[in-house]
Protein backbone atom coordinates (compact mmCIF):
# COMPACT_ATOMS: atom_id res chain seq x y z
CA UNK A 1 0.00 0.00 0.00
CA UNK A 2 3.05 2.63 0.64
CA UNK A 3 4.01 2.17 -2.59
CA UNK A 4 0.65 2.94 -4.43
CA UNK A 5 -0.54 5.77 -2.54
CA UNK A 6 -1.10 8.57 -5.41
CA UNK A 7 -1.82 12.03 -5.28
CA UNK A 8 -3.18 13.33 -8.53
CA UNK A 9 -1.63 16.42 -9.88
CA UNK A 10 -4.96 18.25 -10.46
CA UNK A 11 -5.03 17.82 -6.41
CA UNK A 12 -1.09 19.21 -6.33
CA UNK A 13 -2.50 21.80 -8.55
CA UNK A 14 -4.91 23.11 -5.90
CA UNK A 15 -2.36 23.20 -3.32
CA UNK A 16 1.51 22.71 -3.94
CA UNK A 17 1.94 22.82 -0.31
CA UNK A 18 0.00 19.78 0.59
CA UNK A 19 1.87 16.42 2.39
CA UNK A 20 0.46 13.12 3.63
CA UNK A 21 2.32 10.65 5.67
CA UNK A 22 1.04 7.41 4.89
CA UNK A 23 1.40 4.73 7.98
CA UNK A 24 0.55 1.01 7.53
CA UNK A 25 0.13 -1.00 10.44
CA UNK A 26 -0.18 -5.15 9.94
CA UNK A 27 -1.14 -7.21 12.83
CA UNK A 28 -3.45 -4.90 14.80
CA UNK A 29 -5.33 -6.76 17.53
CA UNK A 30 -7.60 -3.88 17.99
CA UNK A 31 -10.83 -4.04 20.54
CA UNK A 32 -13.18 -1.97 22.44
CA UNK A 33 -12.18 1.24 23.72
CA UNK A 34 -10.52 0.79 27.46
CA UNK A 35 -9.34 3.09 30.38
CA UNK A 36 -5.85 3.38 27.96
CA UNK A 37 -7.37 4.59 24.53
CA UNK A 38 -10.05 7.09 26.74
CA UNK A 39 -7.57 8.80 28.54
CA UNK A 40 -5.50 9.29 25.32
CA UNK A 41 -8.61 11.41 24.37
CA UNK A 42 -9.00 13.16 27.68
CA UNK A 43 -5.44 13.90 27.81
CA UNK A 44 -5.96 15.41 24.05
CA UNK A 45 -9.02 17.89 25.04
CA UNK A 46 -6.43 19.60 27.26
CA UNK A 47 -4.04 20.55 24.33
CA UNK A 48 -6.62 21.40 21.73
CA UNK A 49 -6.17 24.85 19.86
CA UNK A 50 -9.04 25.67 18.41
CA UNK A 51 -6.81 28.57 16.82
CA UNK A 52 -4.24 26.82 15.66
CA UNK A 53 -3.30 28.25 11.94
CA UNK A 54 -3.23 24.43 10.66
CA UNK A 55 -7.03 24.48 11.23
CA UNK A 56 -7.76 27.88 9.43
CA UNK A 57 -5.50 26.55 6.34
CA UNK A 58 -7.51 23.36 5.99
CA UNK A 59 -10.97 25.82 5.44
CA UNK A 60 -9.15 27.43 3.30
CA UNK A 61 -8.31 24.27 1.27
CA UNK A 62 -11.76 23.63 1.33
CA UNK A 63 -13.24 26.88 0.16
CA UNK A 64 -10.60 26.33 -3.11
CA UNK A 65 -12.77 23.34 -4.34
CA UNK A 66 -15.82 24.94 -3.57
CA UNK A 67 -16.76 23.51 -0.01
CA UNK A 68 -18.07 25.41 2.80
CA UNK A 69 -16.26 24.82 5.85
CA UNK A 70 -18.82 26.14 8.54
CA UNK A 71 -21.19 23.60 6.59
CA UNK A 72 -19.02 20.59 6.31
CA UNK A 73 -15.75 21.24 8.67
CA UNK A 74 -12.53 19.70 7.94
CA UNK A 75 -12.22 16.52 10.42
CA UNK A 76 -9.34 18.27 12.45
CA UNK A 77 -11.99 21.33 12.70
CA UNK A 78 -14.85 18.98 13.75
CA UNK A 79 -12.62 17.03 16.30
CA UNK A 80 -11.49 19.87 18.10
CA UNK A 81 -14.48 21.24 18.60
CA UNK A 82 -15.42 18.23 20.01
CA UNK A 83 -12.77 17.67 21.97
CA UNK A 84 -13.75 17.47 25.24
CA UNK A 85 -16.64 15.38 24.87
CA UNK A 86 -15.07 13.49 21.62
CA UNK A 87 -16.57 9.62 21.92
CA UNK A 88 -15.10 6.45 22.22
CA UNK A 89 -15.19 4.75 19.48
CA UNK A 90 -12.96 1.85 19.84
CA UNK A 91 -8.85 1.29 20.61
CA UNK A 92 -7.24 2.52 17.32
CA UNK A 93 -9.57 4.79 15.96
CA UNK A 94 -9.80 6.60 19.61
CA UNK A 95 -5.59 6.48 19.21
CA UNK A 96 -5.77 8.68 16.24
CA UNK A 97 -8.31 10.98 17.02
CA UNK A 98 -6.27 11.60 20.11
CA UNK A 99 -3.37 12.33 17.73
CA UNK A 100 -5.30 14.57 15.73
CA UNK A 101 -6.77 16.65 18.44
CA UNK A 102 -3.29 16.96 19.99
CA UNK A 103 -1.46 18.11 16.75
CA UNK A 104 -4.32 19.84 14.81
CA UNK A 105 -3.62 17.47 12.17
CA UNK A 106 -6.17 15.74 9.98
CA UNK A 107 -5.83 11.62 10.39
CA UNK A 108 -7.98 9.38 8.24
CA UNK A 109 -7.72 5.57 9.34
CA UNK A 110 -8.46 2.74 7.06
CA UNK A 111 -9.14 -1.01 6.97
CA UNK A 112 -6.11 -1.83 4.31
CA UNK A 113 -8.43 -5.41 4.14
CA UNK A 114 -11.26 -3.42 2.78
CA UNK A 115 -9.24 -1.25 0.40
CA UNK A 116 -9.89 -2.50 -3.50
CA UNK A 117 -6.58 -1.66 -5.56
CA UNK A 118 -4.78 1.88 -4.58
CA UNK A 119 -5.36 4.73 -2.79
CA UNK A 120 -5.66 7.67 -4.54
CA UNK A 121 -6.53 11.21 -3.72
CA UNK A 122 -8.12 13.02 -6.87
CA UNK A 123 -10.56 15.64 -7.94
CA UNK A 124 -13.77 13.38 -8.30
CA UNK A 125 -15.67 13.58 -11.87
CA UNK A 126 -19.28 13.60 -9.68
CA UNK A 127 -20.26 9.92 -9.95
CA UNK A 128 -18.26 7.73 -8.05
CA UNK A 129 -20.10 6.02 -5.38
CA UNK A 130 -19.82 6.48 -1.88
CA UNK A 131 -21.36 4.04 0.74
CA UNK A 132 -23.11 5.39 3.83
CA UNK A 133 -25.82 4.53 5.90
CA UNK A 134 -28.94 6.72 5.80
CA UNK A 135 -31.83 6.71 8.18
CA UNK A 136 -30.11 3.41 9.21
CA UNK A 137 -29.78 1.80 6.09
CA UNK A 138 -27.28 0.83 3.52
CA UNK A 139 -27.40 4.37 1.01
CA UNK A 140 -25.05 5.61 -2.03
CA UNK A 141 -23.81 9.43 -2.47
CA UNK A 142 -21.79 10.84 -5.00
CA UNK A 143 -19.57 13.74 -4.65
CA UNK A 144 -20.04 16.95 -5.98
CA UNK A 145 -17.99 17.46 -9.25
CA UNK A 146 -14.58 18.88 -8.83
CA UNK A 147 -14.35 17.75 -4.80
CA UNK A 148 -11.42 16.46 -3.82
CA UNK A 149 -11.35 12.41 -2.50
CA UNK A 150 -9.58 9.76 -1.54
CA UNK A 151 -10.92 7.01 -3.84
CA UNK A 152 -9.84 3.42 -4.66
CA UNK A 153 -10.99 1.29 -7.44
CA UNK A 154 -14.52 0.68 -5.91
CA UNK A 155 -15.44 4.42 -5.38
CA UNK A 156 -14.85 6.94 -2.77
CA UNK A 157 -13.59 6.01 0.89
CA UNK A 158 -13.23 10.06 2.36
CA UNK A 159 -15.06 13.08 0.92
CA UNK A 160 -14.31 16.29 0.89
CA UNK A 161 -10.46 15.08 1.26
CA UNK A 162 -10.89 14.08 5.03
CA UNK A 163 -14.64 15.07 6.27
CA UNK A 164 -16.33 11.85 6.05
CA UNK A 165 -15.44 8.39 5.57
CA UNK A 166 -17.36 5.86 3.68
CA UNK A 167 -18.55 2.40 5.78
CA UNK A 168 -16.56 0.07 3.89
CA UNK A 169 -13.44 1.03 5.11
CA UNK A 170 -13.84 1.91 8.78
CA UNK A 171 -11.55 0.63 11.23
CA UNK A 172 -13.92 -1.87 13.09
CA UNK A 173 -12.55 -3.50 16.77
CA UNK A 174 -12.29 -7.10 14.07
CA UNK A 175 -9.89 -5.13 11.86
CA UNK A 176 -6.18 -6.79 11.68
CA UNK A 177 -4.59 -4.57 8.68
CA UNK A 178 -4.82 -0.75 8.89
CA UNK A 179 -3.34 2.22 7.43
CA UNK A 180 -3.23 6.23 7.64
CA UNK A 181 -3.00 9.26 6.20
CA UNK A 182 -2.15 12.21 8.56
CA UNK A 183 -2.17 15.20 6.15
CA UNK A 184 -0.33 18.46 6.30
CA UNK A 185 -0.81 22.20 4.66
CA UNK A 186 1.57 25.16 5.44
CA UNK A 187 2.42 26.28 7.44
CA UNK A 188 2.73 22.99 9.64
CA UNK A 189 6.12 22.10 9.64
CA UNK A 190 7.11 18.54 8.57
CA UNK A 191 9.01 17.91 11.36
CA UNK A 192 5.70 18.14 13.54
CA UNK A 193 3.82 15.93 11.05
CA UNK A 194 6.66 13.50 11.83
CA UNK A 195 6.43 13.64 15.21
CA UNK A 196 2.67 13.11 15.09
CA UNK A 197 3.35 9.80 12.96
CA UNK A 198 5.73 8.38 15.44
CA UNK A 199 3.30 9.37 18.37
CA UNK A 200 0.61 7.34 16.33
CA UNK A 201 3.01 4.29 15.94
CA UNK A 202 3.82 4.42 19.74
CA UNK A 203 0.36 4.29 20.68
CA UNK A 204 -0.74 1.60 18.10
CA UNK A 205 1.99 -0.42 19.68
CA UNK A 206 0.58 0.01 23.28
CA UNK A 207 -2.59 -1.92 21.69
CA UNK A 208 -0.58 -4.39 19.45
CA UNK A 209 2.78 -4.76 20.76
CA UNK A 210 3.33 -6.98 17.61
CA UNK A 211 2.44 -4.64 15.32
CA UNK A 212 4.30 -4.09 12.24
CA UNK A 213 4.68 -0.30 11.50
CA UNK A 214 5.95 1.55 8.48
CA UNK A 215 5.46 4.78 6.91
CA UNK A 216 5.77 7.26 4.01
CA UNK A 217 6.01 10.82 3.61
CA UNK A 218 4.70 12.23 0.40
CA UNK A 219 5.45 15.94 -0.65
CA UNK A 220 6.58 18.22 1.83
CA UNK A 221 9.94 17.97 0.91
């Protein structure tokens, strides 16, 4: 999966400044959320900035492809406004959410089982499908034209390049195989985005001690 994560050029187009450090983690044993992962997010709410400039930048990236960000917030936006009564959702998915909170960084977390052919982060054409439950039933949106996604051959997996994540790749508690994307605009500095991927890996390593971790920094540089 390192290897095949692609950002599009009509995407580097939009913003040169954009980075994404891709970490894959094989052999999760991931489970409910526990005294461990739920103080990771009260710890968290205690460092998050709601004015941090990394958070103004990503509504900014927004507004460029046409999104409103008041409407539909970036995730980083969303989480830290949430912060101090941000749910549990289960061990690894409340370990990046912590992550995020505490470095203002968008992090997207996938099941790599679930994942059909690459990841790719694009400008979508408008009729790609993406799966989502509606009024508690299976449902299928399409992006708006010109939106920027993370996609893989069966359709979109994050819309609105990391507001909301499609139901077939959700890291569940049965998940063994995962990967993420923490993404970075100016003017976060790379060396924080790298410190927030090695936080990540530490705390994905307090759940799986057997993990295998390994990562990839694309643009930035």
């Amino acid at each position: 999966m390192l290897d095949r994560v692609v950002v599009d050029e009509a995407v580097r187009e939009l913003r040169p400044d954009f980075a994404v450090l891709v970490l894959t983690a094989e052999g999760l044993a991931n489970g409910p959320s526990d005294h461990m992962s739920e103080g990771w997010l009260a710890e968290a709410a205690e460092k998050a900035d709601p004015a941090d400039p990394h958070v103004e930048a990503w509504r900014d990236a927004y507004r460029a492809f046409g999104a409103k960000p008041q409407r539909t917030r970036p995730s980083v936006d969303a989480l830290i406004r949430r912060a101090g009564t941000l749910p549990s959702i289960n061990k690894v998915v409340d370990a990046y959410n912590a992550v995020s909170v505490e470095y203002a960084l968008p992090i997207g977390g996938e099941d790599f089982d679930a994942y059909q052919g690459a990841a790719r982060l694009v400008r979508a054409t408008g009729d790609e499908p993406f799966d989502v439950i509606a009024d508690g039933e299976p449902a299928v949106e399409h992006p708006d034209p010109g939106e920027v996604v993370w996609r893989d051959d069966a359709g979109v997996t994050c819309r609105r390049w990391n507001w909301r994540q499609c139901v077939r790749t959700r890291l569940t508690e049965t998940a063994k195989n995962g990967f993420f994307l923490l993404e970075r605009l100016e003017p976060y500095p790379i060396e924080r985005l790298e410190e927030a991927g090695d936080r990540l890996a530490e705390r994905l390593r307090a759940i799986s001690p057997d993990v295998r971790v390994a990562s990839r920094l694309i643009g930035g540089r």
